[in-house]
Protein backbone atom coordinates (compact mmCIF):
# COMPACT_ATOMS: atom_id res chain seq x y z
CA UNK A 1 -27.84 37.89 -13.18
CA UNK A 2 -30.01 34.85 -12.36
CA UNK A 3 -31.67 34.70 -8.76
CA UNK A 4 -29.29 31.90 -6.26
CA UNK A 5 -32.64 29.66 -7.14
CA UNK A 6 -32.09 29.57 -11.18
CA UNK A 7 -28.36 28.74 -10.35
CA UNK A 8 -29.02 25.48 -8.78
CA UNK A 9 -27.95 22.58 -10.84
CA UNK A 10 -27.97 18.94 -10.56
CA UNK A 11 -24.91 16.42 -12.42
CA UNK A 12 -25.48 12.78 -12.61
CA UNK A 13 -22.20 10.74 -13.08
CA UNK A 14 -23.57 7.43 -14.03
CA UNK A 15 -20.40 4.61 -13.52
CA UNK A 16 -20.05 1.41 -13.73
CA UNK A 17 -20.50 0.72 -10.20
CA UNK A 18 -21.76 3.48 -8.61
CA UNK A 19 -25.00 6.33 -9.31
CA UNK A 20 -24.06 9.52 -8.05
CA UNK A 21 -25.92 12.84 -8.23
CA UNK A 22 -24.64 15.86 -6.85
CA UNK A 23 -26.40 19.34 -6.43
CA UNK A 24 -24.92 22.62 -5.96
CA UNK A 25 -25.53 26.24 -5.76
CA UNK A 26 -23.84 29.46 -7.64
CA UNK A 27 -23.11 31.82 -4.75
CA UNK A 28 -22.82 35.41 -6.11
CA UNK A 29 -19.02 35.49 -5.47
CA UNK A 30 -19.06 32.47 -7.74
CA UNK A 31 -18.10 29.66 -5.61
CA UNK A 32 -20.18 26.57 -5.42
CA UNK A 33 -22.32 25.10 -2.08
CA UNK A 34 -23.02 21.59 -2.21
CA UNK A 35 -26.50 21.18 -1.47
CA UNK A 36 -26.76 17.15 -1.72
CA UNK A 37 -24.76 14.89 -2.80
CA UNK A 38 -26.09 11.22 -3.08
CA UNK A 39 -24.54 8.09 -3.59
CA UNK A 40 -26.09 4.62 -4.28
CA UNK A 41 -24.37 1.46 -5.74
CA UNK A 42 -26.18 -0.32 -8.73
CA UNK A 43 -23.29 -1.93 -10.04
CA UNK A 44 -24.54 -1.06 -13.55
CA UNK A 45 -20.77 -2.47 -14.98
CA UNK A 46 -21.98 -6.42 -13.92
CA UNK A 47 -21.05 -8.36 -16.41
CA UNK A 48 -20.52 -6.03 -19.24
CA UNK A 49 -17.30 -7.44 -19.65
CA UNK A 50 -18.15 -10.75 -20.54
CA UNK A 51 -21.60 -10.51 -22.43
CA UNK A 52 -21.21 -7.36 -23.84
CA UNK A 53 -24.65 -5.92 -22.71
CA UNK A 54 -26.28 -5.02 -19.39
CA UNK A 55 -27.83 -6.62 -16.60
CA UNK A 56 -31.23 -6.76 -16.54
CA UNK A 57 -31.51 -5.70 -12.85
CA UNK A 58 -28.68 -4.27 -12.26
CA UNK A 59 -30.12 -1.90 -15.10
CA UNK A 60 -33.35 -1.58 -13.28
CA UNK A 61 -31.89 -0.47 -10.11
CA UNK A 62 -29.72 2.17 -11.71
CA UNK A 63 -33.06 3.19 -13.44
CA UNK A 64 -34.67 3.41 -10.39
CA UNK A 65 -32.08 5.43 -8.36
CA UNK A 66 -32.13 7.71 -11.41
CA UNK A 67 -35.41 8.56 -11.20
CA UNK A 68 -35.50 8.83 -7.42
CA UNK A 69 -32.22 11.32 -7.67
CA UNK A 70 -33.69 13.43 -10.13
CA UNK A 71 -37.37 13.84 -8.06
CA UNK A 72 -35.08 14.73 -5.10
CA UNK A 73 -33.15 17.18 -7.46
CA UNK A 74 -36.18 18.92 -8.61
CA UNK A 75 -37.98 19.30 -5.41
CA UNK A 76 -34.54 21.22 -4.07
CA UNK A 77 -35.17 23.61 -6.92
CA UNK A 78 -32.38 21.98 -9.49
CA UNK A 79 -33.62 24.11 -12.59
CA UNK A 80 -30.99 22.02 -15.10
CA UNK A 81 -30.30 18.80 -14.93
CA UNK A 82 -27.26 17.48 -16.61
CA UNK A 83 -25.75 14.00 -16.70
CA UNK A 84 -22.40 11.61 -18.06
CA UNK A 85 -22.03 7.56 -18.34
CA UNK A 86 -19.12 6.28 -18.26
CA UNK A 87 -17.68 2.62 -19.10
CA UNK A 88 -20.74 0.59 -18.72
CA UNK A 89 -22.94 2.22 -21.20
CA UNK A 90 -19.82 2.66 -23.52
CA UNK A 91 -19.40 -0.76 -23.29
CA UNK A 92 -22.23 -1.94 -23.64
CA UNK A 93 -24.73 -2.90 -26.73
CA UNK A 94 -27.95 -2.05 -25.45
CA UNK A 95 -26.30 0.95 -23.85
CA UNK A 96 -28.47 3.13 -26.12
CA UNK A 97 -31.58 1.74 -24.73
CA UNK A 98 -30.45 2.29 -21.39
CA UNK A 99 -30.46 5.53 -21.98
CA UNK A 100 -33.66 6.42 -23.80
CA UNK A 101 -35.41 4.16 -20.56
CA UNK A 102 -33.64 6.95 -18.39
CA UNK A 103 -34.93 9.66 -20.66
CA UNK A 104 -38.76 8.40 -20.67
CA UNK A 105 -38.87 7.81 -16.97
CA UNK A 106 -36.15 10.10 -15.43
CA UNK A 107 -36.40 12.95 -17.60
CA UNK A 108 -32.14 13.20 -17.91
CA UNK A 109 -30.63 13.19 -21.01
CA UNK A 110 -27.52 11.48 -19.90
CA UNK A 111 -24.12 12.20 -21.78
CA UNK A 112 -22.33 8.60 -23.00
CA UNK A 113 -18.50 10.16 -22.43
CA UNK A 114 -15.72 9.01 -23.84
CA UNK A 115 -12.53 8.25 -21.44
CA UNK A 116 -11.09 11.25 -22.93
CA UNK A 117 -13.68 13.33 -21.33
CA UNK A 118 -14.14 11.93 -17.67
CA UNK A 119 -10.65 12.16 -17.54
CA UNK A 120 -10.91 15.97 -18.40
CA UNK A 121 -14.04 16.45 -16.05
CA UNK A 122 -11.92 14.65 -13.12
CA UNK A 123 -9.58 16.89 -13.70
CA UNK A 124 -11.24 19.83 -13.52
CA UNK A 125 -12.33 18.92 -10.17
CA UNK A 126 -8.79 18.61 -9.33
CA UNK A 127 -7.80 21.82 -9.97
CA UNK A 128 -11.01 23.64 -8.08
CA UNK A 129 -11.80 21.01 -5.77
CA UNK A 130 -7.87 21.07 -4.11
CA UNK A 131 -5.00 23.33 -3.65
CA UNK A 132 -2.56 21.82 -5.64
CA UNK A 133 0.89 23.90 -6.82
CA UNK A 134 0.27 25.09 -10.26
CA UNK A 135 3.74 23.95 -11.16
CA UNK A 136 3.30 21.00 -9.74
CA UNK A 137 4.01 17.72 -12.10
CA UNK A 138 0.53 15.89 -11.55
CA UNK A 139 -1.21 12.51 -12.04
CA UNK A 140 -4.48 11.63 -11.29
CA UNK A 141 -6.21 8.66 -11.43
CA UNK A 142 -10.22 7.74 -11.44
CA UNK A 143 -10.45 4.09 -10.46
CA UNK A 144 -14.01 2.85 -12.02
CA UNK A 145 -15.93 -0.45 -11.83
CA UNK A 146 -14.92 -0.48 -15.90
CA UNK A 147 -12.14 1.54 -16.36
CA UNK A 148 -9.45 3.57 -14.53
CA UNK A 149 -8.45 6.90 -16.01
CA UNK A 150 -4.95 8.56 -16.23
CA UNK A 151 -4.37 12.33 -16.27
CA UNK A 152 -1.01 13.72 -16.51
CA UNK A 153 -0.48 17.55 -16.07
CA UNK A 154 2.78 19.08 -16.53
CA UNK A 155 3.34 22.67 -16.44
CA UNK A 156 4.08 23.87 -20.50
CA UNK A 157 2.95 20.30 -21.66
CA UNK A 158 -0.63 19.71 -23.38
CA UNK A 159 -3.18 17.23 -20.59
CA UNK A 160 -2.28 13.95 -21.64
CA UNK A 161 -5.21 11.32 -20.60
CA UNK A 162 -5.98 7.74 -20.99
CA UNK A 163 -8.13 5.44 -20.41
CA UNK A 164 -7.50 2.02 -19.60
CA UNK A 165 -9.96 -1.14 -19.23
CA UNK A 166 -8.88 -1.78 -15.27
CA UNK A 167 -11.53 -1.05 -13.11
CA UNK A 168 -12.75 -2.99 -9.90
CA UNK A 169 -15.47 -4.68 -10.99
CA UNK A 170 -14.07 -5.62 -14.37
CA UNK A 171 -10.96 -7.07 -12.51
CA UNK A 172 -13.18 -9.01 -10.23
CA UNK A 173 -14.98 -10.48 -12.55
CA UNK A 174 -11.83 -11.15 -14.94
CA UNK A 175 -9.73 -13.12 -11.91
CA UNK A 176 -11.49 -13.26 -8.69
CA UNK A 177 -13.13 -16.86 -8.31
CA UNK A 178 -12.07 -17.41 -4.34
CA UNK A 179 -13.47 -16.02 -1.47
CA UNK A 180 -10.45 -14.35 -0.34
CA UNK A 181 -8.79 -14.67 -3.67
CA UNK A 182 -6.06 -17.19 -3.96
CA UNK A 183 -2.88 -16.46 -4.33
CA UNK A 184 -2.69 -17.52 -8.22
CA UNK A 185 -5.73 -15.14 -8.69
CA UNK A 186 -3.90 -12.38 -7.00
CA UNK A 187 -0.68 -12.88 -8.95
CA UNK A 188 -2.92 -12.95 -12.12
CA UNK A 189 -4.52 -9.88 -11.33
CA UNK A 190 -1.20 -8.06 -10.67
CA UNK A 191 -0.28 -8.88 -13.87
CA UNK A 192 -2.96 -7.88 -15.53
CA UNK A 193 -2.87 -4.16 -14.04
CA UNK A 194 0.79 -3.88 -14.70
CA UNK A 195 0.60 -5.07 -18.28
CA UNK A 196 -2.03 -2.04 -18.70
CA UNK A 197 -0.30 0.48 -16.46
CA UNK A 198 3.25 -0.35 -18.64
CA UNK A 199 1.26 -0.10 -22.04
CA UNK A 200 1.11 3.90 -20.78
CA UNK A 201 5.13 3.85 -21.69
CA UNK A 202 5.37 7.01 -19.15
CA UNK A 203 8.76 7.64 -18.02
CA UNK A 204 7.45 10.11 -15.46
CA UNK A 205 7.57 10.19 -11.73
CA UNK A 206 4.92 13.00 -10.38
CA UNK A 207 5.22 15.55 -7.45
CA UNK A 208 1.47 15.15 -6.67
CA UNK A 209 -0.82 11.44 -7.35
CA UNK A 210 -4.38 12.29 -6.45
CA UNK A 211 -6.83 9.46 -6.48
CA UNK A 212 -10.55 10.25 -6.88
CA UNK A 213 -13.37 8.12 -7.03
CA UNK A 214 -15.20 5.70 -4.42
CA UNK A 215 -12.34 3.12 -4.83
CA UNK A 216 -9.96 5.43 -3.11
CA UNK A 217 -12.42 7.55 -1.28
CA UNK A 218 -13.51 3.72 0.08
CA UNK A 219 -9.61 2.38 0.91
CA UNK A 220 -9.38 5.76 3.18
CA UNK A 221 -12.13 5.58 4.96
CA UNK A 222 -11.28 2.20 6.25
CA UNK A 223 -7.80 3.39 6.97
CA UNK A 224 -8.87 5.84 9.34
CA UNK A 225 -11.73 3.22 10.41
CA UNK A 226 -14.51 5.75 9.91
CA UNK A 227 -17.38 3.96 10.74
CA UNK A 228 -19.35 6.55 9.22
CA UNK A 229 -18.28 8.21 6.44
CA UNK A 230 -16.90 11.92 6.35
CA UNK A 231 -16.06 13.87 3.36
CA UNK A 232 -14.18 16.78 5.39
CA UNK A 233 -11.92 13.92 7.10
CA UNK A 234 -11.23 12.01 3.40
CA UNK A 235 -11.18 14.99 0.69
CA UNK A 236 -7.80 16.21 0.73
CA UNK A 237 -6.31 13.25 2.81
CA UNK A 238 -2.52 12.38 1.82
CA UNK A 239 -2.50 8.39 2.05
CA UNK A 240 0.67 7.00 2.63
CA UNK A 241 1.61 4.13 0.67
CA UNK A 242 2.08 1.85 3.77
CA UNK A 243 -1.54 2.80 4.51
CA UNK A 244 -2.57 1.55 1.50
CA UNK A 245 -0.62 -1.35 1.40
CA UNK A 246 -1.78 -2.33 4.97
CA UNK A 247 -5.51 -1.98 4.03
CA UNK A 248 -4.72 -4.16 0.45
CA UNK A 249 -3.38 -6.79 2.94
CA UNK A 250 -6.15 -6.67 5.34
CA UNK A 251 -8.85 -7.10 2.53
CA UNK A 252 -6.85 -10.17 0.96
CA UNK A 253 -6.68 -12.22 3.75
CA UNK A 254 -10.51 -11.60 4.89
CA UNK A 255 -13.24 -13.68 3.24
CA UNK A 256 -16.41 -11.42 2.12
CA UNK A 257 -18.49 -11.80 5.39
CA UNK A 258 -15.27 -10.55 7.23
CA UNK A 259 -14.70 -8.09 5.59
CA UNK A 260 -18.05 -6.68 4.96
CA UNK A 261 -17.87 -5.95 9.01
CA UNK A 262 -14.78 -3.30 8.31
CA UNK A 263 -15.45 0.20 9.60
CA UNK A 264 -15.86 2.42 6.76
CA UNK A 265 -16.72 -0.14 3.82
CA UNK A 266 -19.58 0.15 2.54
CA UNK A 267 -21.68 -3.02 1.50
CA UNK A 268 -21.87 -2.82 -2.58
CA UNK A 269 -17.61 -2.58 -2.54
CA UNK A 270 -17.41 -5.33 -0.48
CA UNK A 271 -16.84 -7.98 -3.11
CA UNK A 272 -14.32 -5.96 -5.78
CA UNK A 273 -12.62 -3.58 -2.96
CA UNK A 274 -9.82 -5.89 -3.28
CA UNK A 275 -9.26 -5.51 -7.20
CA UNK A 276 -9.51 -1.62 -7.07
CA UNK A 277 -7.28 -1.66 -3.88
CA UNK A 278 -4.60 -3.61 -5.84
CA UNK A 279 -5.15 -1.08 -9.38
CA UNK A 280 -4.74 1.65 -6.69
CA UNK A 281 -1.20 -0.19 -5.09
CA UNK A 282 0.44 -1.16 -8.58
CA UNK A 283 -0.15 2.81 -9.70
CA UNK A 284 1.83 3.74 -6.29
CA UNK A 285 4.16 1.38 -7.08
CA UNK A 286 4.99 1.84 -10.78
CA UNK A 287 5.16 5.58 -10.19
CA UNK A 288 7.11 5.79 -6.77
CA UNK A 289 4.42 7.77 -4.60
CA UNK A 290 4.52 7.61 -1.24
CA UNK A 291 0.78 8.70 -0.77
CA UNK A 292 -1.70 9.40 -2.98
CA UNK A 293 -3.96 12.70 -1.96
CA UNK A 294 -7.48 11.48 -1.89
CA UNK A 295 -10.76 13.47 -3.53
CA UNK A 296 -13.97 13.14 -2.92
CA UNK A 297 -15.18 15.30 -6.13
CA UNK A 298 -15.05 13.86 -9.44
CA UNK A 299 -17.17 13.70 -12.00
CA UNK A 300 -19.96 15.02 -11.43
CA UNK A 301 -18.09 18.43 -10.13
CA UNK A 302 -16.47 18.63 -12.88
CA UNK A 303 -19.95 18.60 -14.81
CA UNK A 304 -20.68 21.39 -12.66
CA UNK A 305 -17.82 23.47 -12.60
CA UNK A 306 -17.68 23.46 -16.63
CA UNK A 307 -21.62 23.78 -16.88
CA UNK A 308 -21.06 27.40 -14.89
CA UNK A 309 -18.28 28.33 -16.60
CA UNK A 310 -19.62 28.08 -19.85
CA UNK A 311 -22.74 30.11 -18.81
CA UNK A 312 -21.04 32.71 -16.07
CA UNK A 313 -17.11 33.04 -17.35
């Protein structure tokens, strides 16, 4: 058995909006300690969507926080470093490129995942990160800047996932052109996200909707006006669907400076909270949940959680 040192391991979940990097420890009885967990938006997805290739800064700042991350990782002792992008560098044609910058200066081999896979990772997390009744029908959803993945576990039924090209920045960028949007823009984007959602053909109405990723983790915080973020109040919060509705209504009707002054959102959501608010609403409303129960692990635990069990199962 490795010393608690050698088990420390860092995950990178590289997203269209968002670099995180998580690091955690093995305990002996197998159960993971977070030791950091960083966040920093780079909004890598700008303009992928209509060009086809990435931003030259918006590049260079992901760069950058990648490199900072992993200096942090390795001075906490992170022995392994491992690392998935998601829509963005999919996406995109210089994606490749991207990613052998990130190996020169970062040292990370990052992981370009298919859908498929972040929607089994997010899942993962799911199922360690929350109790959640094993025969529970279950859908969970990971609301990107690029792309918003469905997971649908039924007990004695094969994980069905899919992912579709909604996310909050693409959305934004798609339909958004007022500052708040106009009501045409809003009606457009509705559409849009229910076209998508009803190209699923599910006829299935869940016990349990969990929503993970900083969309949702974002829409509760300023629910319970947290004017500093806390993962022990949002991980595990059931959201009503009037809460969320409420908080769709409040960002629609406030122009950016407005609502960049609302407790609990942070500045690089500001301008496409509204688009993964409304993904968020139409998936409550096509499926008939009354709350969605909100995680604050995705990703990047589930890079963790299947990195150790392949090594210590």
């Amino acid at each position: 058995m490795s010393s608690q040192k050698d088990q420390r391991l860092a995950a990178f979940d590289v997203g269209s909006n968002t670099v995180l990097m998580l690091v955690v420890e093995r305990r002996a009885d197998g159960s993971l300690v977070p030791i950091v967990d960083l966040s920093r938006i780079t909004r890598l997805g700008r303009g992928v969507d209509s060009t086809g290739h990435l931003d030259p800064e918006s590049a260079r700042d992901t760069l950058n926080a990648i490199v900072e991350f992993s200096r942090r990782a390795r001075e906490l002792g992170a022995t392994r470093i491992i690392g998935a992008a998601t829509a963005a560098v999919r996406d995109a044609a210089d994606g490749e490129a991207f990613l052998a910058r990130v190996r020169s200066d970062a040292g990370v081999a990052l992981d370009v995942i298919s859908g498929q896979t972040e929607a089994e990772l997010s899942h993962l997390a799911v199922i360690r990160g929350l109790r959640i009744n094993p025969a529970a029908r279950l859908l969970i959803i990971d609301i990107g800047g690029g792309s918003t993945e469905f997971i649908r576990a039924e007990p004695g039924r094969p994980l069905e996932t899919v992912s579709l090209q909604i996310g909050s920045v693409r959305m934004t960028e798609r339909h958004i052109r007022h500052d708040p949007p106009a009501p045409a823009e809003v009606m457009a984007l509705r559409t849009t996200i229910d076209s998508a959602i009803d190209s699923l053909g599910w006829n299935y109405r869940p016990n349990v909707l969990v929503g993970i990723a900083g969309t949702v983790t974002t829409v509760c915080a300023v629910a319970l006006k947290l004017s500093t973020y806390a993962p022990d109040l949002v991980h595990g919060y059931r959201l009503s669907r009037d809460e969320v509705g409420r908080t769709l209504e409040l960002f629609g009707k406030l122009a950016h400076s407005e609502r960049s002054r609302l407790p609990g959102l942070v500045s690089g959501r500001v301008d496409v909270i509204f688009a993964g608010t409304t993904i968020l609403e139409r998936v409550m409303a096509r499926f008939d949940a009354e709350a969605v129960t909100v995680s604050d692990q995705g990703v990047r635990w589930g890079l963790v959680w299947r990195e150790f069990d392949r090594h210590f199962a």
